[in-house]
Protein backbone atom coordinates (compact mmCIF):
# COMPACT_ATOMS: atom_id res chain seq x y z
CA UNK A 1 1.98 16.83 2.17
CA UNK A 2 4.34 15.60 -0.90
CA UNK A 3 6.46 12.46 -0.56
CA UNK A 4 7.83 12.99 3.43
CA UNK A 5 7.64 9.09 4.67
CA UNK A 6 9.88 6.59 4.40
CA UNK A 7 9.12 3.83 2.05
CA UNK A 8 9.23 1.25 4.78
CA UNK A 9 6.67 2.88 6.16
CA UNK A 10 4.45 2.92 3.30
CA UNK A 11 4.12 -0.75 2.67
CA UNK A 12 3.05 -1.45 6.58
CA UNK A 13 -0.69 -1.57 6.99
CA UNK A 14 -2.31 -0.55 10.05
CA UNK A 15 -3.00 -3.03 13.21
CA UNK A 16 -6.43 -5.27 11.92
CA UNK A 17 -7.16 -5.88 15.69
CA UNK A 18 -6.61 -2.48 16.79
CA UNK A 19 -9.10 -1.30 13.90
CA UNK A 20 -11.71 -3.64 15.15
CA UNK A 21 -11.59 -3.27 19.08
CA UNK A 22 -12.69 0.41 17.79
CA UNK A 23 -15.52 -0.88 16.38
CA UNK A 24 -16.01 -3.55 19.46
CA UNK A 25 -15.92 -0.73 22.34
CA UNK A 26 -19.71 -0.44 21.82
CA UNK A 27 -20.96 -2.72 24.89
CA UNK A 28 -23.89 -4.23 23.28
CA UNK A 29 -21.38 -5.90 21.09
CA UNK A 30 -20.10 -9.27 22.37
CA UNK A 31 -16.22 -9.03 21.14
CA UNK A 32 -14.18 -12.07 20.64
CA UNK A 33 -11.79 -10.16 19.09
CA UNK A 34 -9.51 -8.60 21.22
CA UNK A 35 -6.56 -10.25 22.87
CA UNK A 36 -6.99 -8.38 26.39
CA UNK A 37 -6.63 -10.20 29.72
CA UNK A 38 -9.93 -10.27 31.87
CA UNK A 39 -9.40 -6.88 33.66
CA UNK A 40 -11.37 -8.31 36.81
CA UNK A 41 -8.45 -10.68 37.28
CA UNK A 42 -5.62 -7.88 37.49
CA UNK A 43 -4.07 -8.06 41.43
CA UNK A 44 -4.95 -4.09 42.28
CA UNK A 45 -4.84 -4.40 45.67
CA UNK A 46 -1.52 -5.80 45.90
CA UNK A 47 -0.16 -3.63 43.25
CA UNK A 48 -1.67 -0.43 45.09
CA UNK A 49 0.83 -1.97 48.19
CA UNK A 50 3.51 -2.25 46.09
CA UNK A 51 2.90 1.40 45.22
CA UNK A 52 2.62 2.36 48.65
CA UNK A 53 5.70 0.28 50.01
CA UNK A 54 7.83 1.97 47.06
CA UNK A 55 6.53 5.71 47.77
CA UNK A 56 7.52 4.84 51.19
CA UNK A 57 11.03 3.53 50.99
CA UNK A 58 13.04 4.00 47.22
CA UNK A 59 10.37 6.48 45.38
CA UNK A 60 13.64 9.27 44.68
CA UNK A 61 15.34 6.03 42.96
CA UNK A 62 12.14 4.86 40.74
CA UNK A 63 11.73 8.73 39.84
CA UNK A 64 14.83 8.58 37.83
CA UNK A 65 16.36 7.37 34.48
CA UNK A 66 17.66 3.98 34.74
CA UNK A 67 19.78 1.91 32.83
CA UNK A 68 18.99 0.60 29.21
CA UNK A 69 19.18 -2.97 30.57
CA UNK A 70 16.65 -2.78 33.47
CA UNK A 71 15.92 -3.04 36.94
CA UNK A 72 18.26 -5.48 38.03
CA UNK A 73 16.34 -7.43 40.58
CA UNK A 74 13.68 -7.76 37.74
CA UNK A 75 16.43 -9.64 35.60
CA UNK A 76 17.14 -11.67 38.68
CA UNK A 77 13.81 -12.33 39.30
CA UNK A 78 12.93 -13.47 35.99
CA UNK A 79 16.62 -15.42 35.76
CA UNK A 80 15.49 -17.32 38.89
CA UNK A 81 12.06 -18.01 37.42
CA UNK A 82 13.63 -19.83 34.32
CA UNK A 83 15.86 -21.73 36.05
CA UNK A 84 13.05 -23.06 38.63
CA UNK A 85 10.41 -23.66 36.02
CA UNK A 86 11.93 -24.85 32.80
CA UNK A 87 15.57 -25.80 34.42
CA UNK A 88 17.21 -23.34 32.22
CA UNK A 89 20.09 -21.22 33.43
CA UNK A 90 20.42 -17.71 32.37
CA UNK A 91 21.85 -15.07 33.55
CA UNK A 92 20.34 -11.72 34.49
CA UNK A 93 23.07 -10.07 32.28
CA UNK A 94 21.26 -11.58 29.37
CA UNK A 95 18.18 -10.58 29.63
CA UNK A 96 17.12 -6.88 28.70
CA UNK A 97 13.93 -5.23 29.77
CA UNK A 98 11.64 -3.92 26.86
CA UNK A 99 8.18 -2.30 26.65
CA UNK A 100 6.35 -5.26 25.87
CA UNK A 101 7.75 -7.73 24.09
CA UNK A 102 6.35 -6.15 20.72
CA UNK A 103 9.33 -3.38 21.89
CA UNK A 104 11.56 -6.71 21.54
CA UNK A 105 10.50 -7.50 18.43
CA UNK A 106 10.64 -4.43 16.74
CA UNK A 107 14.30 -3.77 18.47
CA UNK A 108 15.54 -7.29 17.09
CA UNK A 109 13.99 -5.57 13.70
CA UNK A 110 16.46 -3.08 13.77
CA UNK A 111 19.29 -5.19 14.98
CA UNK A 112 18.99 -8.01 12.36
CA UNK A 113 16.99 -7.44 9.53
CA UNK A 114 18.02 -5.99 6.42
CA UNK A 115 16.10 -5.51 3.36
CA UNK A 116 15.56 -8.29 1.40
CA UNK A 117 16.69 -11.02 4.54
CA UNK A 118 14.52 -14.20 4.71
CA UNK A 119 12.58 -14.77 7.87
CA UNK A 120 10.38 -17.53 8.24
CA UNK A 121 6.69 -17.24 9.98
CA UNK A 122 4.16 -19.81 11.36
CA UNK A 123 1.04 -19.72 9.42
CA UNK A 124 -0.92 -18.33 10.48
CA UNK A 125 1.39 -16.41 12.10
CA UNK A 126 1.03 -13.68 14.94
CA UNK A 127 0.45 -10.29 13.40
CA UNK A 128 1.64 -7.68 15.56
CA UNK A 129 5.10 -10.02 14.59
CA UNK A 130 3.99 -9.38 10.92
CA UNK A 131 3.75 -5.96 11.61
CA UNK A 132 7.00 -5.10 13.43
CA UNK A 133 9.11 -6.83 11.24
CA UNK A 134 7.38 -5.46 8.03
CA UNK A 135 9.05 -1.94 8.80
CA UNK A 136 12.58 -3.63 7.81
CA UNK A 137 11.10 -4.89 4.51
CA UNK A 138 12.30 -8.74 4.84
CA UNK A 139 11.25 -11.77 2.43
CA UNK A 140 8.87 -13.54 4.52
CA UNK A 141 8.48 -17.36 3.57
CA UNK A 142 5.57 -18.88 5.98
CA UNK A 143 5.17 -22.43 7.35
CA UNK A 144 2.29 -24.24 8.06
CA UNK A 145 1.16 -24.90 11.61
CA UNK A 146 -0.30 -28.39 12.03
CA UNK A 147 -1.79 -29.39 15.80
CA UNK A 148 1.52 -30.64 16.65
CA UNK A 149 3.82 -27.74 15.57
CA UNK A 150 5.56 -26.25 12.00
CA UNK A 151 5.71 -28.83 9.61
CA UNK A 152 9.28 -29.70 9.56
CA UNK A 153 9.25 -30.89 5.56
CA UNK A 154 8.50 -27.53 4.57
CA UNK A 155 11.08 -26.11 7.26
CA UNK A 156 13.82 -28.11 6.56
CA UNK A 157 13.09 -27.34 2.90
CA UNK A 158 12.61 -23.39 3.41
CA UNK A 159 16.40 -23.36 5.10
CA UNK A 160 18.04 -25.58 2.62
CA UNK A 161 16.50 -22.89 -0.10
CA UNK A 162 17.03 -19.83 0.99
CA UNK A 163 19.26 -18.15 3.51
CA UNK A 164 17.28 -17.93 6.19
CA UNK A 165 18.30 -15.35 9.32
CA UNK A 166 15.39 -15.75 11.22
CA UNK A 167 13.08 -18.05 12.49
CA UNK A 168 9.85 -16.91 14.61
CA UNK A 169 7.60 -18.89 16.85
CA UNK A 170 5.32 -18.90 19.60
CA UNK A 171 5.64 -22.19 20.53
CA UNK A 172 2.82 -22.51 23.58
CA UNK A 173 -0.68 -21.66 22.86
CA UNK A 174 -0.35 -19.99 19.53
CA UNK A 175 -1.16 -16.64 18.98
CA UNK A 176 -3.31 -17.19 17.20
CA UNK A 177 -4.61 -20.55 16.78
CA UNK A 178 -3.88 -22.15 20.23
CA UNK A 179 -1.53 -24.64 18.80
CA UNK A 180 1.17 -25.89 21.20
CA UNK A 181 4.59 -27.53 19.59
CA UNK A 182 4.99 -31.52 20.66
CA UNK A 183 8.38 -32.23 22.46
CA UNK A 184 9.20 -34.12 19.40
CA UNK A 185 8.59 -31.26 16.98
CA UNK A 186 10.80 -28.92 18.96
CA UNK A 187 13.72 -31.72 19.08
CA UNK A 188 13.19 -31.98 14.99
CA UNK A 189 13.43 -28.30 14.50
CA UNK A 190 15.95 -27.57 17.05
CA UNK A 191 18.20 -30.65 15.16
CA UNK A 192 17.84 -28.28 11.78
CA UNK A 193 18.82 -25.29 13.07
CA UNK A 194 21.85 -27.03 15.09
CA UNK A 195 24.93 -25.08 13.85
CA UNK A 196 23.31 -23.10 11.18
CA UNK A 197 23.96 -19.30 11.54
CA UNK A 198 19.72 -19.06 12.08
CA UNK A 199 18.65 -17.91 15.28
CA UNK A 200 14.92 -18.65 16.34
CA UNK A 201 12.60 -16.19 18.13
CA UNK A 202 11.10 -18.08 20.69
CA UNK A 203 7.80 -16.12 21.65
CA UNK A 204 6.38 -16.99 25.17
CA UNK A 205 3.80 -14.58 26.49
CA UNK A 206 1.10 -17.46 27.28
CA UNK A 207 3.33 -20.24 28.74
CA UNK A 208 2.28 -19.80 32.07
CA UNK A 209 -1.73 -20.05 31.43
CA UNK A 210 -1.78 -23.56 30.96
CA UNK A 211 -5.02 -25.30 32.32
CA UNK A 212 -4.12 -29.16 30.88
CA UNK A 213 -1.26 -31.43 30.36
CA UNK A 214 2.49 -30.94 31.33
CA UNK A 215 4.76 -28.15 30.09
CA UNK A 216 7.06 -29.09 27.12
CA UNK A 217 10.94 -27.64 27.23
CA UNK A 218 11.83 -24.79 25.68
CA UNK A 219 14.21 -24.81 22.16
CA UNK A 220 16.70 -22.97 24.40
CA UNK A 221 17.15 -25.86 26.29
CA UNK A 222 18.38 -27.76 23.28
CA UNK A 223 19.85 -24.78 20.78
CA UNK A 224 20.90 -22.26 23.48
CA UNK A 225 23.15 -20.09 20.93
CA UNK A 226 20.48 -20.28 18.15
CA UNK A 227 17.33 -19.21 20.75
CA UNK A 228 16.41 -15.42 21.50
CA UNK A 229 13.70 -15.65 24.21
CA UNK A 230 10.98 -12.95 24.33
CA UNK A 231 8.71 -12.89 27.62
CA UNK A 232 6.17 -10.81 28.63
CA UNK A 233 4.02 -10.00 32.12
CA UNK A 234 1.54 -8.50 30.30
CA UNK A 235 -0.35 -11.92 30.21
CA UNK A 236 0.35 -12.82 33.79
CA UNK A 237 0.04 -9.20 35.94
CA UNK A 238 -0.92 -6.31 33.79
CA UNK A 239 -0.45 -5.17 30.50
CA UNK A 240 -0.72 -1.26 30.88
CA UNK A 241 2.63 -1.71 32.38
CA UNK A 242 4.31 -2.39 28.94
CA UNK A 243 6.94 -4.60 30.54
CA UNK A 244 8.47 -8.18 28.85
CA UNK A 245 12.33 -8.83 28.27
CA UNK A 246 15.03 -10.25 25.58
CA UNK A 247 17.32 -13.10 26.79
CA UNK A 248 20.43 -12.74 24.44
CA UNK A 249 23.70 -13.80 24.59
CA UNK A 250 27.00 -11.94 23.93
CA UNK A 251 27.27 -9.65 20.85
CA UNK A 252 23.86 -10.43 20.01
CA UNK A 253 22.58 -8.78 23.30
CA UNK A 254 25.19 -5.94 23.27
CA UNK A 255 23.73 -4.99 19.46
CA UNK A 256 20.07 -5.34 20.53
CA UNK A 257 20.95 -3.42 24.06
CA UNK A 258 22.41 -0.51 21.00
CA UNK A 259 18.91 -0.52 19.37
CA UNK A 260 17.12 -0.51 22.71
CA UNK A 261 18.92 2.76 23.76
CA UNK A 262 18.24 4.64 20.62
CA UNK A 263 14.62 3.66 21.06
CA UNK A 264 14.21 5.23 24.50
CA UNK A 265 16.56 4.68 26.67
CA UNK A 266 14.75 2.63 29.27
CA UNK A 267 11.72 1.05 29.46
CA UNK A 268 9.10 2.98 32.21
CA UNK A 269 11.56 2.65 35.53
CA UNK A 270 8.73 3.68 37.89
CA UNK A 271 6.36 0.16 36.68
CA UNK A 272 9.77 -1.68 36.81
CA UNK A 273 10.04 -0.97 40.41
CA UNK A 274 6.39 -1.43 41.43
CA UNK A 275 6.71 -4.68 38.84
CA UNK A 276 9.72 -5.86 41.05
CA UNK A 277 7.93 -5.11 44.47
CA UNK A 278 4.84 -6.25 44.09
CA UNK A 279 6.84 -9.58 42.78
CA UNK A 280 9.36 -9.94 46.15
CA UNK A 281 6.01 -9.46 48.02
CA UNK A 282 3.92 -11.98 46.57
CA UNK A 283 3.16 -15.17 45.37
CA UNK A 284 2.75 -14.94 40.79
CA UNK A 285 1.93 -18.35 41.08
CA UNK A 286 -0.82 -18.06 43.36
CA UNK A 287 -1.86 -15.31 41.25
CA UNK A 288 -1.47 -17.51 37.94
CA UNK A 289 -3.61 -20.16 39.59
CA UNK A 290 -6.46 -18.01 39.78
CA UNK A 291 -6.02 -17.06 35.70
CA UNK A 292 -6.03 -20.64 35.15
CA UNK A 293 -9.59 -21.52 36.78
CA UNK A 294 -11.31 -18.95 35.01
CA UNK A 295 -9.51 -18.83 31.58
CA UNK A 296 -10.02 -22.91 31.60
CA UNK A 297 -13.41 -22.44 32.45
CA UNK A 298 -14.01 -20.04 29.95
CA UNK A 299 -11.70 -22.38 27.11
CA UNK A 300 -14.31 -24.85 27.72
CA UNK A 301 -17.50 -23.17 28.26
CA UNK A 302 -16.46 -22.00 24.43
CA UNK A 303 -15.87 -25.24 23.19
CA UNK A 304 -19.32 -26.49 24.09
CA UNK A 305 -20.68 -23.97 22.69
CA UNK A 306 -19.19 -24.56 19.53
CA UNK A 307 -19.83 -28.27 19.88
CA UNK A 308 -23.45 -27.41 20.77
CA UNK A 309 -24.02 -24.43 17.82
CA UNK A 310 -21.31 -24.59 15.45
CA UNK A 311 -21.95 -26.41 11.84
CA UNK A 312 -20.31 -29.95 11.98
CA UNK A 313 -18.30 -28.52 9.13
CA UNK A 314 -16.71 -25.97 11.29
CA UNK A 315 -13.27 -27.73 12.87
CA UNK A 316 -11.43 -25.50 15.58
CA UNK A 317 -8.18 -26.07 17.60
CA UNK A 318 -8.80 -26.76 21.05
CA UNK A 319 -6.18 -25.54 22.91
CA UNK A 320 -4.64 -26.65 26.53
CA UNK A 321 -3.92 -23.20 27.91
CA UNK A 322 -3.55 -19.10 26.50
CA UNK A 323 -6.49 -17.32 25.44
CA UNK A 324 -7.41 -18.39 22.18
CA UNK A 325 -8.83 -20.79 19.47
CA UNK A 326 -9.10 -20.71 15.82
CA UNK A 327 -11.75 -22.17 13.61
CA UNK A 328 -11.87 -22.99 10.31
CA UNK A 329 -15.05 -22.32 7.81
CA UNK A 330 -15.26 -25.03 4.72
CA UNK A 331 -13.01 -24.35 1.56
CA UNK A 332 -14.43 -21.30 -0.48
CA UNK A 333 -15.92 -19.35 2.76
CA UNK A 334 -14.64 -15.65 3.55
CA UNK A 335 -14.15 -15.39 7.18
CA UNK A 336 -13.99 -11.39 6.42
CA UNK A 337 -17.55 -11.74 4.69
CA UNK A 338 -18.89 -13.88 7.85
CA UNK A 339 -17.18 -10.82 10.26
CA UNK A 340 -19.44 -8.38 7.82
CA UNK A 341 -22.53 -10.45 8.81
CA UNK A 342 -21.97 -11.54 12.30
CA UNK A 343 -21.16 -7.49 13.47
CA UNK A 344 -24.56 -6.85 12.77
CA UNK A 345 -25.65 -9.38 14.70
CA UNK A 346 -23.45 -7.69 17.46
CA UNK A 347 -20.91 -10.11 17.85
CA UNK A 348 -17.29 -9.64 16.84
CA UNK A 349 -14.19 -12.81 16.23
CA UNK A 350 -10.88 -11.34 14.30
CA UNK A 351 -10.50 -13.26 10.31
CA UNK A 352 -7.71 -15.05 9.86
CA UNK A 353 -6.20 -12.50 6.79
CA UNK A 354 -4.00 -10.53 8.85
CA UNK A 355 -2.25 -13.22 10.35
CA UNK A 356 -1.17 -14.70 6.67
CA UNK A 357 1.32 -13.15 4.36
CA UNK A 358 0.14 -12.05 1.48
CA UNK A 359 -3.05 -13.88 1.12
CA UNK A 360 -6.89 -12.31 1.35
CA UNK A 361 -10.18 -13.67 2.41
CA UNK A 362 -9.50 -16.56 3.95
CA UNK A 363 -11.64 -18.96 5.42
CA UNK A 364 -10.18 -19.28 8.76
CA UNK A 365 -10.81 -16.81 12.00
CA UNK A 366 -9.68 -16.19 15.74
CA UNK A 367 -11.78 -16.27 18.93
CA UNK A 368 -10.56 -14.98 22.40
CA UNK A 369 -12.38 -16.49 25.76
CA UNK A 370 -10.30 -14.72 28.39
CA UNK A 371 -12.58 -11.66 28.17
CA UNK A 372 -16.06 -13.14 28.77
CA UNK A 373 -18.17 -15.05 31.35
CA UNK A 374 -19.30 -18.35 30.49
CA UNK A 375 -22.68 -16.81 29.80
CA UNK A 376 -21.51 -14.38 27.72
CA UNK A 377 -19.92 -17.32 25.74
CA UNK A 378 -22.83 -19.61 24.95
CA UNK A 379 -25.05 -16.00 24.00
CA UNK A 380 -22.28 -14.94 21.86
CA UNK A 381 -21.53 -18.19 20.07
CA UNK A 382 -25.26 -19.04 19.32
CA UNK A 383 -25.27 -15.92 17.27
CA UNK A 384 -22.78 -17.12 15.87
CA UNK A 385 -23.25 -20.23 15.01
CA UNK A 386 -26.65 -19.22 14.00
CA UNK A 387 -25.16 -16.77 11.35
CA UNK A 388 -22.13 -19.11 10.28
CA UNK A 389 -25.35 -21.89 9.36
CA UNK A 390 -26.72 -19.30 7.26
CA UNK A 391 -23.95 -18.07 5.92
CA UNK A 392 -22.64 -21.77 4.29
CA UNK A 393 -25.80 -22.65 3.47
């Protein structure tokens, strides 16, 4: 077809995960792979209600375009929520509603990134946030994750170096090694960033799954005019409805609100309404409680597993809420060569090399719980652990 893409385009490699839940649809694989919600937690009949009540009462209104911001008794609702569970105020002007928050990401992309800009990135780091801002061809400088959060040497060194724009973090349960930022941490990089013209991406699509310990307060609680806040209900209600949210203040929001309107207008008005109803009309909490059980369940039915099968060798994160772990294979072991054996032994995990910049073969992977019984667990992770032992020897 000659030369007809962009260059940008050219240097972004396809989604890893999305390559390998094609090869995981086969049922007789067990898949740790994917990052997918247990579908037999999803609240159908109370969203089919929420349907029902809306085709009954405002369907002409949720028929039409909308504005770019979003339904506003969404923004209220999800104003209200900060302010009752993490004592932040916001206002629903601030906040924007998105198709995902991936839509946020790749719509704070467009707003702030130009070619060339330093960004810095957990490592590992979470790739679809590798992804989206690849497109705007940034210089990426990573920084380590340690069980307590970034390792603020290296930060504090990375900004003094180079002129860093942005910062991005998930900050509770770590997508994706499970990792969870102390209070301390946050204080130490919120105290760097203090005044700098930096703003940090604060990533919180697992927040709400927490099955142990106390929540720890978010970095716009401390740096309110360096924080963009990215949510999601994806995690919490249903993903197929492709709706999270930007909070962003003043120009900032008006510039990403731009962007958001020459991506498409609005996000899906119609699941914004039934979103919103189903919401007045129920209890998320109750609703998150339930999550909680089973994904905690699940978090630990997997850790005994790997306590029970694993090589001693092997350390993993063990993580107090979200959906995921990450292990670590001794020094010198591919985790993409172990993914080569252990598919066919019918058992898939995700290696750790898309969620680096710039490095290969690593000896790290991912595992996801939230999809599988606790019998499915143990099976699964005997295979594995059974090929892992054979593959170091």
């Amino acid at each position: 077809m000659g030369n007809i893409f962009s260059d940008r385009i050219s240097d972004v490699p396809r989604s890893f995960i999305r390559e390998i839940l094609k090869v995981t649809s086969d049922r007789n694989i067990i898949s740790f792979a994917g990052g997918l919600p247990n579908r037999k937690l999803f609240p159908v009949e109370q969203l089919k209600e929420a349907c029902i009540s809306l085709f009954d009462k405002d369907i002409e209104d949720a028929l039409q375009y909308s504005t770019s911001e979003g339904d506003v008794s969404l923004r209220q609702w999800i104003a209200s929520r900060y302010l009752q569970k993490q004592s932040i105020s916001i206002s629903p002007d601030d906040i924007i509603i998105t198709s995902g928050s991936q839509q946020g990401l790749d719509i704070i992309g467009k707003t702030m990134i130009n070619e060339s800009d330093h960004i810095v990135m957990e490592e590992p780091g979470y790739l679809g946030a590798i992804q989206a801002f690849s497109l705007y061809r940034p210089t990426f400088h990573s920084v380590q994750l340690h069980d307590y959060g970034l390792d603020i040497d290296a930060f504090e060194k990375t900004l003094h170096s180079h002129n860093v724009k942005l910062c991005y973090t998930v900050p509770n349960f770590q997508n994706p090694s499970g990792i969870t930022y102390t209070l301390e941490n946050r204080k130490q990089i919120a105290d760097i960033l203090q005044g700098k013209n930096c703003m940090l991406i604060e990533d919180n699509p697992y927040g709400d799954l927490r099955f142990k310990g106390e929540p720890v307060d978010s970095f716009y609680k401390y740096i309110p005019d360096n924080t963009i806040l990215l949510g999601s209900f994806s995690k919490t209600v249903v993903p197929a409805f492709r709706i999270g949210w930007i909070v962003a203040k003043g120009q900032l929001h008006e510039k990403l609100l731009i962007a958001k309107q020459a991506s498409d207008l609005h996000t899906n008005y119609f699941s914004q309404k039934v979103l919103a109803e189903y919401l007045r009309t129920n209890n998320l909490d109750d609703h998150i409680k339930s999550i909680v059980a089973i994904y905690g369940a699940q978090r630990d039915a997997m850790v005994h597993a790997i306590e029970k099968y694993f090589p001693p060798e092997v350390q993993f994160t063990r993580p107090d809420g979200g959906m995921f772990l990450w292990a670590t294979l001794p020094e010198g072991y591919s985790a993409m060569e172990l993914f080569n054996l252990s598919i066919k032994e019918n058992v898939a995990f995700v290696p750790g090399d898309p969620f680096y910049i710039n490095q290969k073969n690593v000896n790290t992977f991912r595992l996801n719980y939230s999809c599988m019984d606790e019998q499915t667990i143990e099976k699964g992770i005997k295979i594995l652990g059974s090929v892992i032992k054979r593959f170091v020897g």
